[in-house]
C-alpha atoms as a PDB file:
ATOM      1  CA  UNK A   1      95.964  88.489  93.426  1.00  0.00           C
ATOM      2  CA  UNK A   2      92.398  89.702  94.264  1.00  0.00           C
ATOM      3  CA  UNK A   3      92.071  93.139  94.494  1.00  0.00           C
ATOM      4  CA  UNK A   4      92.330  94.940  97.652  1.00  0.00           C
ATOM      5  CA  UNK A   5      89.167  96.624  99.412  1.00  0.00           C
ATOM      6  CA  UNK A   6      89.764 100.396  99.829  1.00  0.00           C
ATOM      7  CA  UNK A   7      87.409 102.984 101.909  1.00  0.00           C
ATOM      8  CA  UNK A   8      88.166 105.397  99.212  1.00  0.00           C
ATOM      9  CA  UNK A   9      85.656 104.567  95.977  1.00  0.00           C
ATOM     10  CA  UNK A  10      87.324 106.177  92.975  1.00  0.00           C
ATOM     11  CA  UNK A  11      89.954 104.087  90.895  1.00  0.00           C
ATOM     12  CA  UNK A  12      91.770 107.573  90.066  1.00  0.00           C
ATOM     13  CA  UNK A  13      91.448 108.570  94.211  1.00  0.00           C
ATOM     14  CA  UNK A  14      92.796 105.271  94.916  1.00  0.00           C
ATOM     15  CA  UNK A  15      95.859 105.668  93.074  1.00  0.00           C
ATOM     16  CA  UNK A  16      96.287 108.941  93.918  1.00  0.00           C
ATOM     17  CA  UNK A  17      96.115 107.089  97.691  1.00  0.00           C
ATOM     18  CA  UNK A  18      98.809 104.486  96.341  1.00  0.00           C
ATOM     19  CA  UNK A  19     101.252 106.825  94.609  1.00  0.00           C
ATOM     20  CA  UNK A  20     101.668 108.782  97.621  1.00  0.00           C
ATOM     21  CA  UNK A  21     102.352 106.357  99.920  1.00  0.00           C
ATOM     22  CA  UNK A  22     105.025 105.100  96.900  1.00  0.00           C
ATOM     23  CA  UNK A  23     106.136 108.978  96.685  1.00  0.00           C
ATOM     24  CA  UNK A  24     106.912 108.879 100.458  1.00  0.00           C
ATOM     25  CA  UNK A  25     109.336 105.900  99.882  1.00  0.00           C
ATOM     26  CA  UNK A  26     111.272 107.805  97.198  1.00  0.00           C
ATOM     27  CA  UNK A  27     111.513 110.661  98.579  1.00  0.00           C
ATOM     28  CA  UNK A  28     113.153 109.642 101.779  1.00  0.00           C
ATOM     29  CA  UNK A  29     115.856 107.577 100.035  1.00  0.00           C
ATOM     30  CA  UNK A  30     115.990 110.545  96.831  1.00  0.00           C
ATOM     31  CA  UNK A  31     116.479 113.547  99.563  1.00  0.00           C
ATOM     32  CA  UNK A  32     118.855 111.741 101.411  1.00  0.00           C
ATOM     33  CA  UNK A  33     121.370 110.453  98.320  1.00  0.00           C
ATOM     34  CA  UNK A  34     120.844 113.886  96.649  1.00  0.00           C
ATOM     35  CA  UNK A  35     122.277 115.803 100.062  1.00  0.00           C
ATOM     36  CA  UNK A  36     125.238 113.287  99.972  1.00  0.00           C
ATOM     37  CA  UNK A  37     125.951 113.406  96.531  1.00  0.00           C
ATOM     38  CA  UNK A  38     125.788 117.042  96.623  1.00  0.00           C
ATOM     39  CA  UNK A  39     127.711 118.081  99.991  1.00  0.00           C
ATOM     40  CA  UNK A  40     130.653 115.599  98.886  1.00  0.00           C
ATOM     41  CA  UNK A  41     130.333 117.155  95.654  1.00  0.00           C
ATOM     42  CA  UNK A  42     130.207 113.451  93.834  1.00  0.00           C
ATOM     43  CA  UNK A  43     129.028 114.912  89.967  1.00  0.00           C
ATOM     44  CA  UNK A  44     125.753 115.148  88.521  1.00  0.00           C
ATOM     45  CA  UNK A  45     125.365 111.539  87.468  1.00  0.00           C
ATOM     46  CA  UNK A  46     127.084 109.779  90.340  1.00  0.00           C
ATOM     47  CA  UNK A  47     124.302 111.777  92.812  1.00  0.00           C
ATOM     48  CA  UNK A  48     121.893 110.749  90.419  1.00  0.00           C
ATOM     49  CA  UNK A  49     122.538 106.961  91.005  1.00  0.00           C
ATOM     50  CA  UNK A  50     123.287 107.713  94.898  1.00  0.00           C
ATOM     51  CA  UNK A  51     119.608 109.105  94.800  1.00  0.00           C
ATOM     52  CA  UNK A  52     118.134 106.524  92.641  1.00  0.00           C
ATOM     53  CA  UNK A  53     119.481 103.393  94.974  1.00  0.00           C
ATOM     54  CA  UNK A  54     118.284 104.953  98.084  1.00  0.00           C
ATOM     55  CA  UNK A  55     114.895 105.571  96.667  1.00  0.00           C
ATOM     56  CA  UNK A  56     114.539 102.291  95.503  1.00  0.00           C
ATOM     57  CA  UNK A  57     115.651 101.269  98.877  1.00  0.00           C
ATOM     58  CA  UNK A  58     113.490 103.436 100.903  1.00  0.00           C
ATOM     59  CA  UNK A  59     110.368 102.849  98.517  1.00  0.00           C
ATOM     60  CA  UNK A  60     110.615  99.015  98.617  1.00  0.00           C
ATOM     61  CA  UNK A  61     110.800  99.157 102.383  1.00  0.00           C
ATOM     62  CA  UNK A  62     107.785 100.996 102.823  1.00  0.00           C
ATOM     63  CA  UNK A  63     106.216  98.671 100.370  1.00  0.00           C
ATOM     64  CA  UNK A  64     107.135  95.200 102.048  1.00  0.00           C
ATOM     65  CA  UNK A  65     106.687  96.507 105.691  1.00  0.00           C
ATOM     66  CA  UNK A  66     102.948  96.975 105.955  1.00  0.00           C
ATOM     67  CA  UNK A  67     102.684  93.737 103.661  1.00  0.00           C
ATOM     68  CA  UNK A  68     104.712  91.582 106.090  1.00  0.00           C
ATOM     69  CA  UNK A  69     102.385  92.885 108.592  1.00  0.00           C
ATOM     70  CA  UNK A  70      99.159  92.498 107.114  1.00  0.00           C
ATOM     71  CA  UNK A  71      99.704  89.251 105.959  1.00  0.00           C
ATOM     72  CA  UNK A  72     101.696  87.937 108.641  1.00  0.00           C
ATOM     73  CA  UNK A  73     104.518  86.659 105.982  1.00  0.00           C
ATOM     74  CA  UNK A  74     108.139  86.903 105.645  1.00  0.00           C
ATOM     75  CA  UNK A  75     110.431  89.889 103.569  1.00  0.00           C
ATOM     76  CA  UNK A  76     110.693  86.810 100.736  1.00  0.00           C
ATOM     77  CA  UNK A  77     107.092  86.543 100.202  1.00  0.00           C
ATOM     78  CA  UNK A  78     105.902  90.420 100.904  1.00  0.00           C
ATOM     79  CA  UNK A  79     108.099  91.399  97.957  1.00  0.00           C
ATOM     80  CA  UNK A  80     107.190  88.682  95.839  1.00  0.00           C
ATOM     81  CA  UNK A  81     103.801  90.613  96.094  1.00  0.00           C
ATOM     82  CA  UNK A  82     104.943  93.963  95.172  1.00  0.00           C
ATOM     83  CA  UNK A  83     108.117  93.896  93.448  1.00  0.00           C
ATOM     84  CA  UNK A  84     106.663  94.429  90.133  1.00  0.00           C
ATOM     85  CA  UNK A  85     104.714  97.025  90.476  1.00  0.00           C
ATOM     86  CA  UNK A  86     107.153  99.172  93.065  1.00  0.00           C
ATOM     87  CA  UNK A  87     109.625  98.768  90.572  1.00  0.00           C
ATOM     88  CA  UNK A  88     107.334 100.361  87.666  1.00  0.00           C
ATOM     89  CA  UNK A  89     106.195 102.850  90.100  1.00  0.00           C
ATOM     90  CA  UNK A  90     109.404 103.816  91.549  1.00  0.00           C
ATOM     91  CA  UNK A  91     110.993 103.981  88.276  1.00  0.00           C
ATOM     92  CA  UNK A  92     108.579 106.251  86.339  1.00  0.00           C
ATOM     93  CA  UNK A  93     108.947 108.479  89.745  1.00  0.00           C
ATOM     94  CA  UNK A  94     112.535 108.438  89.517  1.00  0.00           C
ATOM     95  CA  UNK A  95     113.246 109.192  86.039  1.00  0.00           C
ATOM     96  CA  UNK A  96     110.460 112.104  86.630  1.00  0.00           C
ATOM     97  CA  UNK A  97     112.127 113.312  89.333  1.00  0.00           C
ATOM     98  CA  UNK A  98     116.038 113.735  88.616  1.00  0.00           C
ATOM     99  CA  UNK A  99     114.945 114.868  84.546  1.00  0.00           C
ATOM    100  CA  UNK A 100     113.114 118.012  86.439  1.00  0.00           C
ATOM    101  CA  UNK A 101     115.814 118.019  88.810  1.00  0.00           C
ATOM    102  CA  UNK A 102     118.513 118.360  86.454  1.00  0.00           C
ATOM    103  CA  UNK A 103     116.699 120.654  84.450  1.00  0.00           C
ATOM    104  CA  UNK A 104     116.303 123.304  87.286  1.00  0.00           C
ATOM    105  CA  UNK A 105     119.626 122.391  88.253  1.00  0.00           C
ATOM    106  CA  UNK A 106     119.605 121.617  91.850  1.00  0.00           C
ATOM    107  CA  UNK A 107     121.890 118.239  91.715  1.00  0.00           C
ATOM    108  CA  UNK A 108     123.905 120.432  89.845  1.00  0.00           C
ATOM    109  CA  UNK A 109     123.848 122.872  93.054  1.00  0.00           C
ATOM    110  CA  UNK A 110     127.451 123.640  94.750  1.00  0.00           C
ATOM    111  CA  UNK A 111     126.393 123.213  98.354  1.00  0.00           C
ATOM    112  CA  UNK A 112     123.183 122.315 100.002  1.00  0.00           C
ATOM    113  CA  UNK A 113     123.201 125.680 100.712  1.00  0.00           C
ATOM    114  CA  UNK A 114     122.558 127.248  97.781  1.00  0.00           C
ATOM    115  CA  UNK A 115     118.364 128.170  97.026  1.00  0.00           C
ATOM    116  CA  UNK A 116     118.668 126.180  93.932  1.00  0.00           C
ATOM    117  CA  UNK A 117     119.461 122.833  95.723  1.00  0.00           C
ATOM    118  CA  UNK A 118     116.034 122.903  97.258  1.00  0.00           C
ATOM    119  CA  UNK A 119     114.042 124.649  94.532  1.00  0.00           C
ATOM    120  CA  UNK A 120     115.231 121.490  92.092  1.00  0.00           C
ATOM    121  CA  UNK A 121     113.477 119.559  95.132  1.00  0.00           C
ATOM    122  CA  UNK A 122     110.240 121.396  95.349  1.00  0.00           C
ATOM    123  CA  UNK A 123     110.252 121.271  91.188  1.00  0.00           C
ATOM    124  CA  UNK A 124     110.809 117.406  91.015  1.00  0.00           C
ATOM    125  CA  UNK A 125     108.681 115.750  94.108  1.00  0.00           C
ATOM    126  CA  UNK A 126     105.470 116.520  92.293  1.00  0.00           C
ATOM    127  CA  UNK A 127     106.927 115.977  89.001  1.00  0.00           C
ATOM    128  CA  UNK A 128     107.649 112.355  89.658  1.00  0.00           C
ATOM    129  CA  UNK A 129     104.167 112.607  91.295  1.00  0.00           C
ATOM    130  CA  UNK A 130     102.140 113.088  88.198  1.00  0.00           C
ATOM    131  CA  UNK A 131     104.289 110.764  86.537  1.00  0.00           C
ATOM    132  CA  UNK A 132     103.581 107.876  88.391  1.00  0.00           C
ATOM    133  CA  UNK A 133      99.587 108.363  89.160  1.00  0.00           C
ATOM    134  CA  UNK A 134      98.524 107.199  85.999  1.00  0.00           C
ATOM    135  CA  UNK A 135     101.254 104.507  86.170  1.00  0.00           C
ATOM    136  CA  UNK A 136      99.771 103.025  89.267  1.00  0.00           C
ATOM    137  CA  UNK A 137      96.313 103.554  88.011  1.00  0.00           C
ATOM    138  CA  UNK A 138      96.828 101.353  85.690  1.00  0.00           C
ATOM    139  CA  UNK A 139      98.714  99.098  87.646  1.00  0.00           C
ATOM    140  CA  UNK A 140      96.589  98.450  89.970  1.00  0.00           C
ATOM    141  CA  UNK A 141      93.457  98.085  87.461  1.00  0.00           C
ATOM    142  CA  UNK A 142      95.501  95.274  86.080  1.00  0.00           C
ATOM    143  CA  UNK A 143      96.562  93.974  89.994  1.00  0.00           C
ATOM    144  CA  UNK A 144     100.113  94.226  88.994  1.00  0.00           C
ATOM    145  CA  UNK A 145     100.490  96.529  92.224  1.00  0.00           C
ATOM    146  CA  UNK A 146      98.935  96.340  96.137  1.00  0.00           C
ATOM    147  CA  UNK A 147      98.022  98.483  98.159  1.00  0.00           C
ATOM    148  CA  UNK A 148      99.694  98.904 101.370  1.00  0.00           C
END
């Protein structure tokens, strides 16, 4: 795969570009499985997975989408283009994300309405942000991820 043309010139600016488009993806689908998990009071681990499907969800949608577009191809062949390096990305972000979670101890929270739920959030989005930068730096220098 060739790599893509960017307006931005800076390998590090350009994954900072990509990681928080990836970002976006995960932390729709984390947000959402961490406010289920937590108001039906499934445990600490079983929110954990609810979050980590629905990212993964989330972030490979807004992966293939603007590839099926671009390239005027089918949900088959977009994610043949970007599976590998979502999957990378979205991990690192993931594991980033529910480790500072858990440590604060907002999937731990009672009710979605206790300050802790959302101060876990705040802690972990940039967490799994600064995990995953130098992730998709490389990826991308090695055009195991595209940009979308």
């Amino acid at each position: 795969m060739d790599k893509p043309e960017h307006r931005a010139s800076s390998p590090w600016l350009i994954s900072a570009q990509v990681t928080l488009h990836c970002l976006v993806g995960c932390v729709i689908g984390e947000v959402i499985g961490l406010m289920i998990g937590v108001a039906l009071g499934l445990g600490v681990w079983r929110t954990i997975g609810l979050a980590t499907t629905l990212a993964y969800l989330t972030g490979f949608a807004l992966g293939v989408v603007p590839i099926m577009r671009r390239e005027h191809i089918g949900f088959i062949a977009a994610l043949k283009i970007i599976w590998i390096g979502e999957a990378i990305s979205i991990g690192i972000m993931e594991v980033a994300m529910n480790l500072v979670d858990y440590l604060v101890g907002g999937v731990q929270a009672a009710s979605l309405l206790e300050p802790i739920f959302w101060i876990g959030l705040a802690a972990a989005i940039p967490a799994g942000f600064l995990a995953a930068w130098p992730i998709n730096w490389w990826l991308l220098e090695r055009n195991l991820k595209a940009c979308h």
